[in-house]
C-alpha atoms as a PDB file:
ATOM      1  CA  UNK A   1      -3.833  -6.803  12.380  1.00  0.00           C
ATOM      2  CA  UNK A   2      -5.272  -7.539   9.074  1.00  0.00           C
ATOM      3  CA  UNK A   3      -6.821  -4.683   7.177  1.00  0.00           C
ATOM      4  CA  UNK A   4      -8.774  -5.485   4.217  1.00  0.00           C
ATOM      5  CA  UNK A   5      -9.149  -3.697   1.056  1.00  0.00           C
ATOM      6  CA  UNK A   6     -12.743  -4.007  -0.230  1.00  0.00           C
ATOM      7  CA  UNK A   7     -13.840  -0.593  -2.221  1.00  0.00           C
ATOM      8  CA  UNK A   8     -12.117   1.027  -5.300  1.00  0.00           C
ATOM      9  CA  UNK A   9     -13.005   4.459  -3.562  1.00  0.00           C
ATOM     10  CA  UNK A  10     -10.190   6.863  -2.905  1.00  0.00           C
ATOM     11  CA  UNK A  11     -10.715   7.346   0.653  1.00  0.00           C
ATOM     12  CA  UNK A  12     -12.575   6.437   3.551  1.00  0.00           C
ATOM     13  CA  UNK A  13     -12.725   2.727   5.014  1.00  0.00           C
ATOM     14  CA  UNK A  14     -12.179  -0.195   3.343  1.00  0.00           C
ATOM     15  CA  UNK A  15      -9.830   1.719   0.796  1.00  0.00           C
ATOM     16  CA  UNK A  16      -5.916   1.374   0.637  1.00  0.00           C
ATOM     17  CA  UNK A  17      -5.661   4.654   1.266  1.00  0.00           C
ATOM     18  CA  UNK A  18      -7.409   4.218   4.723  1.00  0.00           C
ATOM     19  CA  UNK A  19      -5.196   0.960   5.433  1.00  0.00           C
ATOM     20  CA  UNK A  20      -1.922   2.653   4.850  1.00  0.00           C
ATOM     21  CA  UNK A  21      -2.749   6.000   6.660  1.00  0.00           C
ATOM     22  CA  UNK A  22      -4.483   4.747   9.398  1.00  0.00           C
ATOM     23  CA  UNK A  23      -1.694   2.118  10.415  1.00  0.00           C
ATOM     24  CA  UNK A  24      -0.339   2.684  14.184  1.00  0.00           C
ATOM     25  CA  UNK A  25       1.850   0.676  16.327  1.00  0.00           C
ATOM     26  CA  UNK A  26       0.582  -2.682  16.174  1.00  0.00           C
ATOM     27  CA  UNK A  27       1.719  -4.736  12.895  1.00  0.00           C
ATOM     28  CA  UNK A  28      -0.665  -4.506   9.709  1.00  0.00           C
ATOM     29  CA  UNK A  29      -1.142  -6.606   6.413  1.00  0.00           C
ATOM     30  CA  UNK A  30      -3.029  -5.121   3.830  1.00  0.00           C
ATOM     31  CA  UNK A  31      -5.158  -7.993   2.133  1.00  0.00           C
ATOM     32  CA  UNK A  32      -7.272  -7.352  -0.621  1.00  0.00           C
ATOM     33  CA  UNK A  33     -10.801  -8.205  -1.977  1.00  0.00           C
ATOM     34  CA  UNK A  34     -10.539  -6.504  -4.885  1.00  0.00           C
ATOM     35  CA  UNK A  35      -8.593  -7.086  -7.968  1.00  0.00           C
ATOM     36  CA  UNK A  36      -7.748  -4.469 -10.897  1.00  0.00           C
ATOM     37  CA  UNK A  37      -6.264  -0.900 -10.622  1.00  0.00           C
ATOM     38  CA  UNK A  38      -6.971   1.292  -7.536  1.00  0.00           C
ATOM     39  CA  UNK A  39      -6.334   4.868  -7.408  1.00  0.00           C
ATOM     40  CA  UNK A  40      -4.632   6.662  -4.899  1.00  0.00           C
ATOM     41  CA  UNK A  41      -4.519  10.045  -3.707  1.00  0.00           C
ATOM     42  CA  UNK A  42      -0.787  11.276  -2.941  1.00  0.00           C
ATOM     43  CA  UNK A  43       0.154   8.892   0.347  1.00  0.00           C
ATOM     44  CA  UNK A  44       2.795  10.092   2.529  1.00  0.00           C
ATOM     45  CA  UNK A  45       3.440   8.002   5.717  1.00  0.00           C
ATOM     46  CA  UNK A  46       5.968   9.133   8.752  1.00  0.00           C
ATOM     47  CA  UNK A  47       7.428   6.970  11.125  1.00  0.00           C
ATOM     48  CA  UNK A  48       5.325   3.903  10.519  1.00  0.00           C
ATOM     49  CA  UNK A  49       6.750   0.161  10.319  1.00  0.00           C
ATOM     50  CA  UNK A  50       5.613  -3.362  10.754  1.00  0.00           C
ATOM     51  CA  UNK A  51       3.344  -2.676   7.283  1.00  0.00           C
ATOM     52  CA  UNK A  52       2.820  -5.858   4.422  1.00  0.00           C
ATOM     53  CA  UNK A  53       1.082  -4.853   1.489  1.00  0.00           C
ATOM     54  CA  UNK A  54       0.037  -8.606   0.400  1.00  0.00           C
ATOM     55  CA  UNK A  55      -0.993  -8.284  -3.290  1.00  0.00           C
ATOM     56  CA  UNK A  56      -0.567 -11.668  -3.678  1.00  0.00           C
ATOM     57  CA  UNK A  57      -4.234 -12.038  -1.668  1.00  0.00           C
ATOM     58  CA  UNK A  58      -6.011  -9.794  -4.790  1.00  0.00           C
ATOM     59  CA  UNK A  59      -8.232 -12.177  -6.870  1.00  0.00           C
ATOM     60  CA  UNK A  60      -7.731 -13.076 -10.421  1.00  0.00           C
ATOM     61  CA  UNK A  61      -5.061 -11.034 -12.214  1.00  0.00           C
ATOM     62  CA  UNK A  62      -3.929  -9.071  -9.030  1.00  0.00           C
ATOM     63  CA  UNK A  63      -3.363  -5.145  -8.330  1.00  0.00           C
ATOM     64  CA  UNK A  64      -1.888  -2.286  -9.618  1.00  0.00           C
ATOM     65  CA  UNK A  65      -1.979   1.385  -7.750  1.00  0.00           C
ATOM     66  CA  UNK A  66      -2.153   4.091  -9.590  1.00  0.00           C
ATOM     67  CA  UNK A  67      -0.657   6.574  -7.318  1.00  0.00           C
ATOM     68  CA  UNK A  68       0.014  10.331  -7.747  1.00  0.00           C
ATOM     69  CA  UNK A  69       2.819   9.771  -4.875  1.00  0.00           C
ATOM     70  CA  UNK A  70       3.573   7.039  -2.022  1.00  0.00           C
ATOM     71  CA  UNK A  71       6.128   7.944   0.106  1.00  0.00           C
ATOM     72  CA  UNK A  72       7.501   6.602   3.060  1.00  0.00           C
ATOM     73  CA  UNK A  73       9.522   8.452   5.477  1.00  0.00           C
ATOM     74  CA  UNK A  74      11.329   7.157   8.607  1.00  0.00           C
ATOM     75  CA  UNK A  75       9.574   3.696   8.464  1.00  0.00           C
ATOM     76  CA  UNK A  76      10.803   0.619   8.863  1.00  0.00           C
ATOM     77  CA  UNK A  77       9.713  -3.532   8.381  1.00  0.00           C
ATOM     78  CA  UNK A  78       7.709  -2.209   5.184  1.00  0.00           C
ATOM     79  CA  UNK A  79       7.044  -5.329   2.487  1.00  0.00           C
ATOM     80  CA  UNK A  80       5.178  -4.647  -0.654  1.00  0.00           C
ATOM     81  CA  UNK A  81       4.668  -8.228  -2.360  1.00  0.00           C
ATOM     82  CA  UNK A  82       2.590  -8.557  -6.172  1.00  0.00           C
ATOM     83  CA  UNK A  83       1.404  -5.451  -6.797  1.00  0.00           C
ATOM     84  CA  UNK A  84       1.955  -3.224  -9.599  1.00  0.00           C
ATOM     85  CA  UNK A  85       2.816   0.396  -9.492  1.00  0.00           C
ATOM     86  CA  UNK A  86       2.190   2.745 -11.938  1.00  0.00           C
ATOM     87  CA  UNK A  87       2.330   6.540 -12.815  1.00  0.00           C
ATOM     88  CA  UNK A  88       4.915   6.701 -15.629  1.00  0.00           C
ATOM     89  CA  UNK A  89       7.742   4.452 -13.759  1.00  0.00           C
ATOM     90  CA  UNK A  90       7.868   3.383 -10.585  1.00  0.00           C
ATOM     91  CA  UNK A  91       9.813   6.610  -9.898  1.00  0.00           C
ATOM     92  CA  UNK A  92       6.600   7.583  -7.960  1.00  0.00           C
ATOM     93  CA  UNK A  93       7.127   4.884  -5.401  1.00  0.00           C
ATOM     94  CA  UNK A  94       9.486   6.987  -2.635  1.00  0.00           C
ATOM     95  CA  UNK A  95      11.327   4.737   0.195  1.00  0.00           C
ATOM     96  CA  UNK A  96      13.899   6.565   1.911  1.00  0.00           C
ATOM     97  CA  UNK A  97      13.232   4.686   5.289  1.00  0.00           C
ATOM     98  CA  UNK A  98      14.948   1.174   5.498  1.00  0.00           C
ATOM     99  CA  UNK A  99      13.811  -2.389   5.715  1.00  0.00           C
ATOM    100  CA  UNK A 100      11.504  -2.120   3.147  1.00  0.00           C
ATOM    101  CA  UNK A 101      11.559  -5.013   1.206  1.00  0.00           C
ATOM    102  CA  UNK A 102       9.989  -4.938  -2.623  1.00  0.00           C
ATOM    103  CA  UNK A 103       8.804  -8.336  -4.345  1.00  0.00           C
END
């Protein structure tokens, strides 16, 4: 399923907060429309896999999230390619699950 991220918003659809949060069983890529920094709420995600993050698909100079907290728990087949993270290190970026893959 591909799940596109269109607004800068912080929630609601089209957002990456909505893309992450509302991912089920069936595989998802997060593409996105946008370029620039997005701003996320604190995102915590249980038991989820099958999840790309494509930042490569941002226009011009790509993506960075500002995030207060991601963090994945329990999920598997997660792949987060070209995109920045920021909030003082990417200390804030939490992956105790396994098969996550960061490039």
């Amino acid at each position: 399923m591909d799940n596109r991220t269109i607004i800068y918003e912080l929630t609601g659809p089209g957002t990456f907060y909505d893309a992450l949060t509302t991912a089920g069983d069936t595989p998802r890529t997060i593409v996105f429309d946008i370029s620039g920094e997005i701003t996320t709420p604190q995102i915590i995600l249980k038991n989820k896999s099958n999840i790309t993050i494509a930042g490569q698909t941002a226009p011009g100079d790509g993506v960075t999230i500002l995030s207060n907290n991601i963090r994945f728990y329990d999920c598997s087949d997660i792949i987060i390619r070209y995109a920045n993270e920021e909030r003082g290190a990417i200390g804030s970026l939490r992956i105790p699950g396994r098969w996550i893959r960061l490039e």
